[in-house]
PDB file of N, CA and C in Angstrom:
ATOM      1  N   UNK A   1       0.839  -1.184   0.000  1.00  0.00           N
ATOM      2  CA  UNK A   1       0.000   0.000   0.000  1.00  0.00           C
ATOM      3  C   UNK A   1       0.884   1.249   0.000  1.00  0.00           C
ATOM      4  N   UNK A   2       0.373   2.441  -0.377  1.00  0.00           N
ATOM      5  CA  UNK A   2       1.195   3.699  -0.623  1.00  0.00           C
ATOM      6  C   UNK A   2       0.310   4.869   0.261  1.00  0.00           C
ATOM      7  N   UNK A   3       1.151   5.740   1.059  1.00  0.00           N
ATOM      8  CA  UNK A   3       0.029   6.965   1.484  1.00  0.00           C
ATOM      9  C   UNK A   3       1.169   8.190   0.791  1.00  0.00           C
ATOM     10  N   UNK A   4       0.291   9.259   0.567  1.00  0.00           N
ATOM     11  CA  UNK A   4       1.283  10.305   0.424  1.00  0.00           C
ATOM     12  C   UNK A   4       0.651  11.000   1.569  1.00  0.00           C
ATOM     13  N   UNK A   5       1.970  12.174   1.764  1.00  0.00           N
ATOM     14  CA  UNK A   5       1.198  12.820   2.724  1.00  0.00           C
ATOM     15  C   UNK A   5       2.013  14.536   2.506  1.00  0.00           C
ATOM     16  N   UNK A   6       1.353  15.280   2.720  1.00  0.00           N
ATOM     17  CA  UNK A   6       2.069  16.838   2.578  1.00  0.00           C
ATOM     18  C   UNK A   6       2.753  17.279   3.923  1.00  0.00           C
ATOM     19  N   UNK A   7       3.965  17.783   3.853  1.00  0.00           N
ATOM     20  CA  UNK A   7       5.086  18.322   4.724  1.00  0.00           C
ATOM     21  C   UNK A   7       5.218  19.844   3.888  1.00  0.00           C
ATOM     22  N   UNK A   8       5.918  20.105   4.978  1.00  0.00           N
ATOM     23  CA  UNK A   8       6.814  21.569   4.944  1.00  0.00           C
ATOM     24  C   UNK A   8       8.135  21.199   5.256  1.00  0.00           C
ATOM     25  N   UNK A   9       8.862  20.374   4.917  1.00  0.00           N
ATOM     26  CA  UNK A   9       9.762  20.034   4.787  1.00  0.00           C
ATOM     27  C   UNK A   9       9.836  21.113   3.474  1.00  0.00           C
ATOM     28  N   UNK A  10      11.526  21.418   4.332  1.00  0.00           N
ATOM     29  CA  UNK A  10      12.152  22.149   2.972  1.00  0.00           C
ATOM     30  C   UNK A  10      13.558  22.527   2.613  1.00  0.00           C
ATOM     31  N   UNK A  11      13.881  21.472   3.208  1.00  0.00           N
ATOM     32  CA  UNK A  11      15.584  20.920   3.310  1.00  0.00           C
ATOM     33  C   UNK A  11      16.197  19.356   2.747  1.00  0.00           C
ATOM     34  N   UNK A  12      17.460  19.293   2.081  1.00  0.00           N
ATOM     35  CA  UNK A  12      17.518  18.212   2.044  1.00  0.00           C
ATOM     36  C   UNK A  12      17.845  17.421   3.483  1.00  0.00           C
ATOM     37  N   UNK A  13      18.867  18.513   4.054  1.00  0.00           N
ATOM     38  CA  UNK A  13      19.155  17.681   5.171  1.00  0.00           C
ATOM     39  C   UNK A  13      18.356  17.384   6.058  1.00  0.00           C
ATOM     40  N   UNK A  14      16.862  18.286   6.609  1.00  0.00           N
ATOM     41  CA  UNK A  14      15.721  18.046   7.731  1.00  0.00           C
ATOM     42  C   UNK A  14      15.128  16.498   6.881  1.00  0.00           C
ATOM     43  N   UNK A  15      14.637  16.558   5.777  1.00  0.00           N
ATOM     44  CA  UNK A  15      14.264  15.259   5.372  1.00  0.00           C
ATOM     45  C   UNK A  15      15.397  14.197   5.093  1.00  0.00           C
ATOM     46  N   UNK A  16      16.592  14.637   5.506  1.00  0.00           N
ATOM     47  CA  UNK A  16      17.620  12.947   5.497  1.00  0.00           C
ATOM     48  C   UNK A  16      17.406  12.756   7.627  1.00  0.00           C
ATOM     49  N   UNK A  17      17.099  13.664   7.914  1.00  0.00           N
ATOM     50  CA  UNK A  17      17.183  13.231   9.603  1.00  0.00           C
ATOM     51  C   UNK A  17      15.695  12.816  10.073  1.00  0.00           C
ATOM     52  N   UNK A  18      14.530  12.786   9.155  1.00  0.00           N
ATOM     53  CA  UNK A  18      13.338  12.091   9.392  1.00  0.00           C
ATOM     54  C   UNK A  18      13.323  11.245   8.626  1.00  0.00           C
ATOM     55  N   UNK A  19      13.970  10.718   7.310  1.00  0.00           N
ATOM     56  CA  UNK A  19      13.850   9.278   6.947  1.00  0.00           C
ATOM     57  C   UNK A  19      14.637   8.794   8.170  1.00  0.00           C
ATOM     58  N   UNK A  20      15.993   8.986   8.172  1.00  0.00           N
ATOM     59  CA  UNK A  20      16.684   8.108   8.917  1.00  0.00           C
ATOM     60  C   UNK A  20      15.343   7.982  10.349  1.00  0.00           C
ATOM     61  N   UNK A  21      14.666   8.616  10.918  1.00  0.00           N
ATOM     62  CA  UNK A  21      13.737   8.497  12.472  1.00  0.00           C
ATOM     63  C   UNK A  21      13.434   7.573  11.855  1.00  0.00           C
ATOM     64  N   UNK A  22      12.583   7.372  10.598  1.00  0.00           N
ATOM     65  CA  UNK A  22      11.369   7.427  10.030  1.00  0.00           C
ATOM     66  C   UNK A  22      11.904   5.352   9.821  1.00  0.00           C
ATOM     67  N   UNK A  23      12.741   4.788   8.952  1.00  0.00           N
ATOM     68  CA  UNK A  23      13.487   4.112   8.545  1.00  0.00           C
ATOM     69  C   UNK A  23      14.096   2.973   9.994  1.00  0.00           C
ATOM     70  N   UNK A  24      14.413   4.012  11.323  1.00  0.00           N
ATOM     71  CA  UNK A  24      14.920   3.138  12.641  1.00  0.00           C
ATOM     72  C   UNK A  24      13.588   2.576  13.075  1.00  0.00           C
ATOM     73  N   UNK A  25      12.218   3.352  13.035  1.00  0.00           N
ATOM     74  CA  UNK A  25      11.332   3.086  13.827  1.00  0.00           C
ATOM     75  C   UNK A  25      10.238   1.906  13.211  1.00  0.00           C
ATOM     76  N   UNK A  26      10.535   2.285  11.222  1.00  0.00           N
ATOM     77  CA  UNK A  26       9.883   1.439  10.909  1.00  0.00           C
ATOM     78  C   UNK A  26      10.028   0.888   9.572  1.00  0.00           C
ATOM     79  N   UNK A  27      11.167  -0.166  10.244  1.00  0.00           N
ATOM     80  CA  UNK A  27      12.209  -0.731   8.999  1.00  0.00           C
ATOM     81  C   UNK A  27      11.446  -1.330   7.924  1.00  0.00           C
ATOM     82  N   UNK A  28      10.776  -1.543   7.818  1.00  0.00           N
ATOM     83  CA  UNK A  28       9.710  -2.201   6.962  1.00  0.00           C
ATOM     84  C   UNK A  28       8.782  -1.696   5.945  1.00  0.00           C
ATOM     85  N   UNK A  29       9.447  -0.126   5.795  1.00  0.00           N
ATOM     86  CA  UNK A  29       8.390   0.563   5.149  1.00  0.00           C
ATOM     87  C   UNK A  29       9.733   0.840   4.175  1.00  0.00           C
ATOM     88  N   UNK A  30       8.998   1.696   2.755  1.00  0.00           N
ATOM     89  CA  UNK A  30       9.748   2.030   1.900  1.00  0.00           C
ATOM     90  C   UNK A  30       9.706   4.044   2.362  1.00  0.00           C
ATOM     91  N   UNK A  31      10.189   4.968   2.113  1.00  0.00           N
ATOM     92  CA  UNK A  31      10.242   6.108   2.833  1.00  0.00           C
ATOM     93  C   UNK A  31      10.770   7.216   1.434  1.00  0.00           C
ATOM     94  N   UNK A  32      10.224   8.015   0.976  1.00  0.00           N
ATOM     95  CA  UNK A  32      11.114   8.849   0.068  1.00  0.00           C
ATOM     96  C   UNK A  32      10.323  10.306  -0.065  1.00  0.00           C
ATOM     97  N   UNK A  33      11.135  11.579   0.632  1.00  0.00           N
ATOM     98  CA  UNK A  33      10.765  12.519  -0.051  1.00  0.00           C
ATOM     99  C   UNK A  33      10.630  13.759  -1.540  1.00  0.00           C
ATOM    100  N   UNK A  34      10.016  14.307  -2.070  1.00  0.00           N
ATOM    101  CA  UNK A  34      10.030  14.853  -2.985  1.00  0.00           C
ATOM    102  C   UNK A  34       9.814  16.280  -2.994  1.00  0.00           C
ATOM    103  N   UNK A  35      11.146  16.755  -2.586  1.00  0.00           N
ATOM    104  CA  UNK A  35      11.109  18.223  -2.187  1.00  0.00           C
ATOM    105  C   UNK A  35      10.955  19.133  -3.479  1.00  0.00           C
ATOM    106  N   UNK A  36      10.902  18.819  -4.756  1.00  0.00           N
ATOM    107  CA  UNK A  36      11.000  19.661  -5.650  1.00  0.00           C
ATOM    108  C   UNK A  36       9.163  20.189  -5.456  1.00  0.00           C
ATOM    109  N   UNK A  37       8.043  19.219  -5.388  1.00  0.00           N
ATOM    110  CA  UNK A  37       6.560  19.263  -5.595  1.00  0.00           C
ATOM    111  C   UNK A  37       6.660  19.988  -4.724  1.00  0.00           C
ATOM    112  N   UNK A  38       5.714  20.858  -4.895  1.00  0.00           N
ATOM    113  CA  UNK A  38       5.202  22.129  -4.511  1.00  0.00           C
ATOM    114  C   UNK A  38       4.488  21.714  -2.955  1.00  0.00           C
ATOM    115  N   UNK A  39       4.455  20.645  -2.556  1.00  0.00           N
ATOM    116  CA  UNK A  39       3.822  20.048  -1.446  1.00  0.00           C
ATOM    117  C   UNK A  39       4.941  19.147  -0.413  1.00  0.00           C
ATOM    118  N   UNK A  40       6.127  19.240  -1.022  1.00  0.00           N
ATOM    119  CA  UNK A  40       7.050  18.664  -0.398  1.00  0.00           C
ATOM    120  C   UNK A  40       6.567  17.131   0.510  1.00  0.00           C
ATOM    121  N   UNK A  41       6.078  16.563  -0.593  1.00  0.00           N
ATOM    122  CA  UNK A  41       5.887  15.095  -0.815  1.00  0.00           C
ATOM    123  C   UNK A  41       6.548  14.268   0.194  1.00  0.00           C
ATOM    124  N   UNK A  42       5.881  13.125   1.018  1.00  0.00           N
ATOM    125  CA  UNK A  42       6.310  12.285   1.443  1.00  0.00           C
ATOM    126  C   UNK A  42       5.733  11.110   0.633  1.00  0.00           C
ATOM    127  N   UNK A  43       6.299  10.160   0.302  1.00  0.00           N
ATOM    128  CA  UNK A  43       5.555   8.717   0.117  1.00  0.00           C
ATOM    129  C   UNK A  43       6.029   8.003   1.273  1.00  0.00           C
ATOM    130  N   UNK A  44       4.842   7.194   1.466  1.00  0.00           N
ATOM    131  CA  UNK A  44       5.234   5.820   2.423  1.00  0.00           C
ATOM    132  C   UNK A  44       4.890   4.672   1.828  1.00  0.00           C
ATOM    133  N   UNK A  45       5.934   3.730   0.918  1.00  0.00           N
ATOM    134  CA  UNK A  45       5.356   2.592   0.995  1.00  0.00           C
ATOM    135  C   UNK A  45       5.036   0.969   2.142  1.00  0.00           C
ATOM    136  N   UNK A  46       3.816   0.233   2.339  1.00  0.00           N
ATOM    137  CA  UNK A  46       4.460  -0.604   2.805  1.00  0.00           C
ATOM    138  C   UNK A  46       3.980  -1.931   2.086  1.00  0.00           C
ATOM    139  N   UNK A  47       4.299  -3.357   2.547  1.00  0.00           N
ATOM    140  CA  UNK A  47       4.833  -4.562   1.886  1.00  0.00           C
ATOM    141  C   UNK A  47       3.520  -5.102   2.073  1.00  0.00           C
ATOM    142  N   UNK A  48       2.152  -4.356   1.796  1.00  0.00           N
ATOM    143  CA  UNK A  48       1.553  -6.217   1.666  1.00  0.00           C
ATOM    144  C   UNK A  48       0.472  -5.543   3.118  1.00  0.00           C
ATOM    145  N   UNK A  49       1.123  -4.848   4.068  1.00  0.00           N
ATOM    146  CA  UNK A  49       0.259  -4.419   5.082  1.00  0.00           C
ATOM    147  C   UNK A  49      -0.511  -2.647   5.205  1.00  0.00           C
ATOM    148  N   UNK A  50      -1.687  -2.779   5.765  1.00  0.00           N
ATOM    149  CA  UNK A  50      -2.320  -0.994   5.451  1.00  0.00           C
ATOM    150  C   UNK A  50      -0.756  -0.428   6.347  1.00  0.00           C
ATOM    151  N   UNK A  51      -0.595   1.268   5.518  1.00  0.00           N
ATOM    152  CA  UNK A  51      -0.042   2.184   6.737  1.00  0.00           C
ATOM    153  C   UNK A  51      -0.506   2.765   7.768  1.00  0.00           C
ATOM    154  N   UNK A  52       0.697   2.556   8.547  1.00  0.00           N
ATOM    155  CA  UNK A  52       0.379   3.058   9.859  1.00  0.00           C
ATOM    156  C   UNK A  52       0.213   4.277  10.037  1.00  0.00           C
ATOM    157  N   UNK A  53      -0.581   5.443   9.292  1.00  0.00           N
ATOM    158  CA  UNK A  53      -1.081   6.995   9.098  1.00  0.00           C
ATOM    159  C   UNK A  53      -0.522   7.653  10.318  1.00  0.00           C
ATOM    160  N   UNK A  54      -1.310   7.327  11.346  1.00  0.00           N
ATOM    161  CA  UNK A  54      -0.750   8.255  12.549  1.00  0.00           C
ATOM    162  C   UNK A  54       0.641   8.155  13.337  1.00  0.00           C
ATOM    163  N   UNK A  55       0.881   6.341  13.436  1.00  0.00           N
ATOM    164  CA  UNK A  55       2.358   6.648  13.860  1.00  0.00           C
ATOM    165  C   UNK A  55       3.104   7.444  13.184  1.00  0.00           C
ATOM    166  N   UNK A  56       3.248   7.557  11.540  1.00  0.00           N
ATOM    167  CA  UNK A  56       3.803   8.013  10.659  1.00  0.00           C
ATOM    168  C   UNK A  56       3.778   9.789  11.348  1.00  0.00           C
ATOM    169  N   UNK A  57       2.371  10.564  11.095  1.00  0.00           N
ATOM    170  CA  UNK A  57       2.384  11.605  11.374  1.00  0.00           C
ATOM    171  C   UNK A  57       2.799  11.713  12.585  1.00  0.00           C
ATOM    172  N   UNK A  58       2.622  10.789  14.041  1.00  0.00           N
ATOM    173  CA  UNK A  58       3.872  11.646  14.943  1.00  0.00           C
ATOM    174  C   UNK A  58       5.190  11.910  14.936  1.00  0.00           C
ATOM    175  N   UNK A  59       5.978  10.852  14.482  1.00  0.00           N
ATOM    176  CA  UNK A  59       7.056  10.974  14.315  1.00  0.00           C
ATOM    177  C   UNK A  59       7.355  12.278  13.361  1.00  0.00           C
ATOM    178  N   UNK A  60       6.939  12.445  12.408  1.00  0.00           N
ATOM    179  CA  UNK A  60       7.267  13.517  12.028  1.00  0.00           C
ATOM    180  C   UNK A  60       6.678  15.089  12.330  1.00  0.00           C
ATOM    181  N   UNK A  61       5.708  14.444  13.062  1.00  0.00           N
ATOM    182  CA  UNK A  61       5.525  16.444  13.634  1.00  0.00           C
ATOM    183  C   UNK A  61       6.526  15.918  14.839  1.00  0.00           C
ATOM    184  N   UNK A  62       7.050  15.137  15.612  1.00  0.00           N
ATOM    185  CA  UNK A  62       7.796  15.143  16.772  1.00  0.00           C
ATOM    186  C   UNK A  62       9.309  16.009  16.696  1.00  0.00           C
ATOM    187  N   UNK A  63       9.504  16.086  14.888  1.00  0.00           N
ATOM    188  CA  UNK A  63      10.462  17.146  14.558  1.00  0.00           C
ATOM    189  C   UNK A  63      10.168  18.313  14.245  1.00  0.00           C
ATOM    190  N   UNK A  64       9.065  18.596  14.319  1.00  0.00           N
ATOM    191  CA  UNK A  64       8.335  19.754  14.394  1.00  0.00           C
ATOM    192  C   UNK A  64       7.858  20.199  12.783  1.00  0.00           C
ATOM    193  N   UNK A  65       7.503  19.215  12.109  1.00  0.00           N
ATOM    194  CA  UNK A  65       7.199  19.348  10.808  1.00  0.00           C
ATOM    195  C   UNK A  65       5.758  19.397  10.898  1.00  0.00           C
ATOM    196  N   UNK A  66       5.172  20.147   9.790  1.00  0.00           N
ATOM    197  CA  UNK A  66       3.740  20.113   9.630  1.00  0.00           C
ATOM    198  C   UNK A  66       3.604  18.498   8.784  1.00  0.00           C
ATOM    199  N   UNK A  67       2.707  18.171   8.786  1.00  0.00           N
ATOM    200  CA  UNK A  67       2.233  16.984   8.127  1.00  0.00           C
ATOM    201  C   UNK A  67       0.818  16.705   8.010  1.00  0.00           C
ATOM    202  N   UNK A  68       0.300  16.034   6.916  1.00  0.00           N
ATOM    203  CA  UNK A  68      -0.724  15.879   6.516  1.00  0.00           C
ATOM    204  C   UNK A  68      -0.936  14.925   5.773  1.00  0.00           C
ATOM    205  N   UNK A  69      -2.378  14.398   5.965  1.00  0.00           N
ATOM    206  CA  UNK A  69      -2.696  13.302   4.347  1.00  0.00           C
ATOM    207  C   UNK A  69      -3.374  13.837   3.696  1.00  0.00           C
ATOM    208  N   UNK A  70      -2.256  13.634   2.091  1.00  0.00           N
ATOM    209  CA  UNK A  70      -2.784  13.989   1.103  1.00  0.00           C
ATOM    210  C   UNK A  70      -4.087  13.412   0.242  1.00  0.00           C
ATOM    211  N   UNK A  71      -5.109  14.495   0.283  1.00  0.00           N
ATOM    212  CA  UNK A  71      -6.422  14.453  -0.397  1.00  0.00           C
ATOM    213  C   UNK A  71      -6.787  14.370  -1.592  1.00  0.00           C
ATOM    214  N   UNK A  72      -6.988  13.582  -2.234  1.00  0.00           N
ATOM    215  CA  UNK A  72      -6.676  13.885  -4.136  1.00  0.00           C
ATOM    216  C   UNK A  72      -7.669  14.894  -4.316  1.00  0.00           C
TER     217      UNK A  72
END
């Protein structure tokens, strides 16, 4: 399954220090941001199981990022 979700991420380096959170806490997921989109893109993939939406969003507001799921 795939979620996207919208950040204010707007660094390469703030988004290499929340994959890496992102990656220790939940090795099992696929993780990639896309800072060029105007929404500074997160994808989460995972293997076969639903995502975990909210753990996802604490960890990353826990760095003080805005976050959101994206609405088509």
């Amino acid at each position: 399954m795939v979620e996207i979700f919208k950040t204010n991420v707007s660094s390469k380096r703030l988004a290499s220090k929340v994959l890496s959170a992102l990656n220790a806490y939940m090795p099992g997921y696929c993780f990639n941001f896309d800072l060029d989109d105007c929404d500074r893109i997160l994808r989460v993939q995972s293997q076969g199981c639903p995502v975990e939406i909210n753990t996802i969003m604490r960890i990353v507001s826990g760095h003080r990022i805005e976050i959101s799921l994206f609405e088509d």
